[in-house]
Protein backbone atom coordinates (compact mmCIF):
# COMPACT_ATOMS: atom_id res chain seq x y z
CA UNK A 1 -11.59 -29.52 35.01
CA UNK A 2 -10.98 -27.89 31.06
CA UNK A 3 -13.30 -26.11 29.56
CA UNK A 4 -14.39 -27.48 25.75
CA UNK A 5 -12.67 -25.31 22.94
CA UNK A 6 -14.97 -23.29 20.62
CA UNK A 7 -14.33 -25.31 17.97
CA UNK A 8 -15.72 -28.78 19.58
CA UNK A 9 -19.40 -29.73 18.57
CA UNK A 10 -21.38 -32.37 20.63
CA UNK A 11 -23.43 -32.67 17.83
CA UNK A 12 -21.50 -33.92 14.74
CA UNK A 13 -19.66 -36.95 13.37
CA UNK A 14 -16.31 -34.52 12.78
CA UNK A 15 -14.48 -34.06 15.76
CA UNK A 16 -13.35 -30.88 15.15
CA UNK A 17 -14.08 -27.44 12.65
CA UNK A 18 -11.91 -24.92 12.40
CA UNK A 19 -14.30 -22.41 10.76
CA UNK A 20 -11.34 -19.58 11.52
CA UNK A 21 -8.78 -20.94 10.51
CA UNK A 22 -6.62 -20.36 6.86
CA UNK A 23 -4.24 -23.29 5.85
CA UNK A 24 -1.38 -22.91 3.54
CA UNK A 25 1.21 -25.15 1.66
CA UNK A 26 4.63 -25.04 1.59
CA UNK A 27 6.41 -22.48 -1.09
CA UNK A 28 6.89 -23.55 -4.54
CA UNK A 29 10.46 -23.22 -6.48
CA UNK A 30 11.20 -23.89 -10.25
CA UNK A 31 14.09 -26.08 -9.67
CA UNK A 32 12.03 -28.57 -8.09
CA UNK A 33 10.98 -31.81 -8.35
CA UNK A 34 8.65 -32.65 -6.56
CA UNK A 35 4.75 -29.85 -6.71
CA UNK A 36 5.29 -28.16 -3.06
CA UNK A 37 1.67 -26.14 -3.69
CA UNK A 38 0.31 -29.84 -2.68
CA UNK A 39 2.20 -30.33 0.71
CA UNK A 40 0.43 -29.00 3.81
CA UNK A 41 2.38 -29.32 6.92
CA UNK A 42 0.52 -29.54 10.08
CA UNK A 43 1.77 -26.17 11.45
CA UNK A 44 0.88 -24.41 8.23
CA UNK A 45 -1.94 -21.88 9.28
CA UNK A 46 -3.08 -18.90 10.62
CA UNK A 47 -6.34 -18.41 12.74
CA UNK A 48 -8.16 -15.13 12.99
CA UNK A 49 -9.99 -13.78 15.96
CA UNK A 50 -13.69 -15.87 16.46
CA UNK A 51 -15.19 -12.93 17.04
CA UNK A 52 -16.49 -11.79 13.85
CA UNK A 53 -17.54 -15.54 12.90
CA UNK A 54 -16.30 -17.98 10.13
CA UNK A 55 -14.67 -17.43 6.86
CA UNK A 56 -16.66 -17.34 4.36
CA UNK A 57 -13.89 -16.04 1.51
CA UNK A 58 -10.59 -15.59 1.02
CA UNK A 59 -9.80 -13.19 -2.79
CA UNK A 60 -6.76 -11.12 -3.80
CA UNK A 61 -6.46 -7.60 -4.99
CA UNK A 62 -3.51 -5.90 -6.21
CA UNK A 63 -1.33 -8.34 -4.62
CA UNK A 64 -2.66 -8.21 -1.24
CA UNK A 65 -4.51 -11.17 0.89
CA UNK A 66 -8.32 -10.51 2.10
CA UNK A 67 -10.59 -12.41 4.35
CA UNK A 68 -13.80 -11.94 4.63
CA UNK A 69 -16.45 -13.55 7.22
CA UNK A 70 -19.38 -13.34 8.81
CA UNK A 71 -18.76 -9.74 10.51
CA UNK A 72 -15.64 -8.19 8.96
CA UNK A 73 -13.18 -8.09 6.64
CA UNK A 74 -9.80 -8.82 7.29
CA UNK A 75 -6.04 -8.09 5.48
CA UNK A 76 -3.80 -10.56 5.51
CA UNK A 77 -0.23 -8.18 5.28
CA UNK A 78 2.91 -9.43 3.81
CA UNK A 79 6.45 -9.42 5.69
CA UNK A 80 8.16 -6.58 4.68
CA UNK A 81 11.06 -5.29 6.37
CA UNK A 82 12.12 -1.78 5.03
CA UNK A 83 15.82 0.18 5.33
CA UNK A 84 15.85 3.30 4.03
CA UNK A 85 19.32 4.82 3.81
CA UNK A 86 20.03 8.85 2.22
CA UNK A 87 15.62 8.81 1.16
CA UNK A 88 16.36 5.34 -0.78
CA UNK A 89 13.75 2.71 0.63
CA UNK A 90 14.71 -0.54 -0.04
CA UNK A 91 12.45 -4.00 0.99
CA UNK A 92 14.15 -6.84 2.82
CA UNK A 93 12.68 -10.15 3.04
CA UNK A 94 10.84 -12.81 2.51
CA UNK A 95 7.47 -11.45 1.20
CA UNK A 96 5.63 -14.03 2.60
CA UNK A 97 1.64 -13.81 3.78
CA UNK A 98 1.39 -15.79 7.21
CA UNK A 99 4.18 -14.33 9.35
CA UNK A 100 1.94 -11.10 10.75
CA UNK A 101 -1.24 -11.75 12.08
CA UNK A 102 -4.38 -10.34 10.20
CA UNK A 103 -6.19 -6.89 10.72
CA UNK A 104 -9.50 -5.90 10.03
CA UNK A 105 -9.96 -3.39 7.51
CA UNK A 106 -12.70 -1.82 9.57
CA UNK A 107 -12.47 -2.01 12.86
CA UNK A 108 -15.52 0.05 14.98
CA UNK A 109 -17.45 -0.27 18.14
CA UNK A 110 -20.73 -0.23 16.51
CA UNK A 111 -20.14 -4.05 14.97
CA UNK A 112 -20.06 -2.35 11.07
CA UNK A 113 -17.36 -4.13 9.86
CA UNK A 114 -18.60 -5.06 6.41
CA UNK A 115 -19.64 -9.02 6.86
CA UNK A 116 -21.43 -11.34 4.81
CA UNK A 117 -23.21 -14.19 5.32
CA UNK A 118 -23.62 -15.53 2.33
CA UNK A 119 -21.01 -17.25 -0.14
CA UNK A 120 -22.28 -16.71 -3.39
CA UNK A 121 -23.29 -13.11 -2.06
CA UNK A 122 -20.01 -11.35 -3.46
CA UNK A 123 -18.48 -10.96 -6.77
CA UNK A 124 -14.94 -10.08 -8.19
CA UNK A 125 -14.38 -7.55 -10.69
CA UNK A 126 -12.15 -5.41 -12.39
CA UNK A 127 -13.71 -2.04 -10.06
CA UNK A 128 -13.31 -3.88 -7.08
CA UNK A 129 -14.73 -6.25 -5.12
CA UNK A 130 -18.65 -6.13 -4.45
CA UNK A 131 -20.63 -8.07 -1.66
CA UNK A 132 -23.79 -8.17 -0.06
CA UNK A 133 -23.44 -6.61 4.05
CA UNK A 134 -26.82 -7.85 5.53
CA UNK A 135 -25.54 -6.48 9.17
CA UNK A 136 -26.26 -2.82 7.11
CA UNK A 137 -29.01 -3.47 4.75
CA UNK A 138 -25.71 -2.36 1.92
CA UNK A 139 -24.26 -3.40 -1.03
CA UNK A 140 -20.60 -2.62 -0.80
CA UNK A 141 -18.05 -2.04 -2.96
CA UNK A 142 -14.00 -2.84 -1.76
CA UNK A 143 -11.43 -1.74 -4.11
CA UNK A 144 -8.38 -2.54 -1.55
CA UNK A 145 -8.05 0.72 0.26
CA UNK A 146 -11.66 1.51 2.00
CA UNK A 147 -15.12 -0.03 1.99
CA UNK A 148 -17.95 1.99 -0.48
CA UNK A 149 -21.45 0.91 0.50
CA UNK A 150 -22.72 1.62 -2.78
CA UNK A 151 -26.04 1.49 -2.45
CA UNK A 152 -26.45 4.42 0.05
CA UNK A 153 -26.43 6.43 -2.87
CA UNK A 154 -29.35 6.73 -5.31
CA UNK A 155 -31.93 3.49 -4.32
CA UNK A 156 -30.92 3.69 -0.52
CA UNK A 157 -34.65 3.25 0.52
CA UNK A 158 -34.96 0.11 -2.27
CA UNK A 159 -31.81 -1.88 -1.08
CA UNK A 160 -33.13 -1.27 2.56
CA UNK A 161 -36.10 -2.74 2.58
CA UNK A 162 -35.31 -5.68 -0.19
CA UNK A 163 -31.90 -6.68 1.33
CA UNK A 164 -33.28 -8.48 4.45
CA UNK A 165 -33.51 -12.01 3.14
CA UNK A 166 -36.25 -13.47 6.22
């Protein structure tokens, strides 16, 4: 006897979601002929832990990878292998995004790790990225390095109360 997967529904006419999972297509060259950026090969993704629910988005900052879902916010890292020879550091490889596994940016006991639930509940900009955490009653602001919940600071009382969308 198997257990069902967490990704089978009784319920629906699709057999199976993958509400964790990131797909990507093959790498794209210059010389060729044919537009690789369409191609994706069965094998091409990544999943991310379940625990902290499904993907809601997936943005770039400064060259770096984020997802963010339900209950956290992940960073997708880039393969780089580093030599560093007489204080010279020098990067070898291929740069890509899939090849090490994703980590949360915060990563606590206490379940904070800067979710959202919403998809139209975040916005890009040029001073970061800004999203709605109901798990906090917090607007938060993510410039790449470390989550800002913004409005803790002058209308914390306001954003508490008026955040909770029941």
């Amino acid at each position: 006897m198997f257990a069902l997967g967490i990704e089978f529904d009784n319920c629906s006419d699709c057999v199976e979601k993958f509400t964790h999972r990131v797909h990507y297509s093959e790498q794209s060259f210059q010389e060729e002929l044919i537009d690789n950026y369409k191609i994706f090969l069965p094998n091409n993704y990544r999943d991310i832990d379940g625990e902290t629910g499904e993907i809601i988005n997936i943005f770039k900052i400064q060259n770096n990878l984020y997802i963010h879902t339900r209950e956290g916010l992940w960073n997708l890292p880039k393969n780089y292998q580093e030599r560093v020879t007489d204080q010279i550091v020098s990067f070898i490889g291929t740069g890509s995004y899939f090849d090490i596994p994703p980590q949360k940016i915060v990563d606590d006991d206490t379940g904070n790790s800067y979710g959202t639930y919403h998809k139209w509940s975040r916005l890009k900009t040029p001073y970061g990225y800004f999203f709605v955490c109901e798990s906090q009653n917090a607007i938060c602001q993510f410039t790449g390095t470390k989550v800002d919940p913004i409005s803790s600071k002058e209308m914390y009382y306001w954003f508490y109360n008026n955040i909770p969308m029941d």
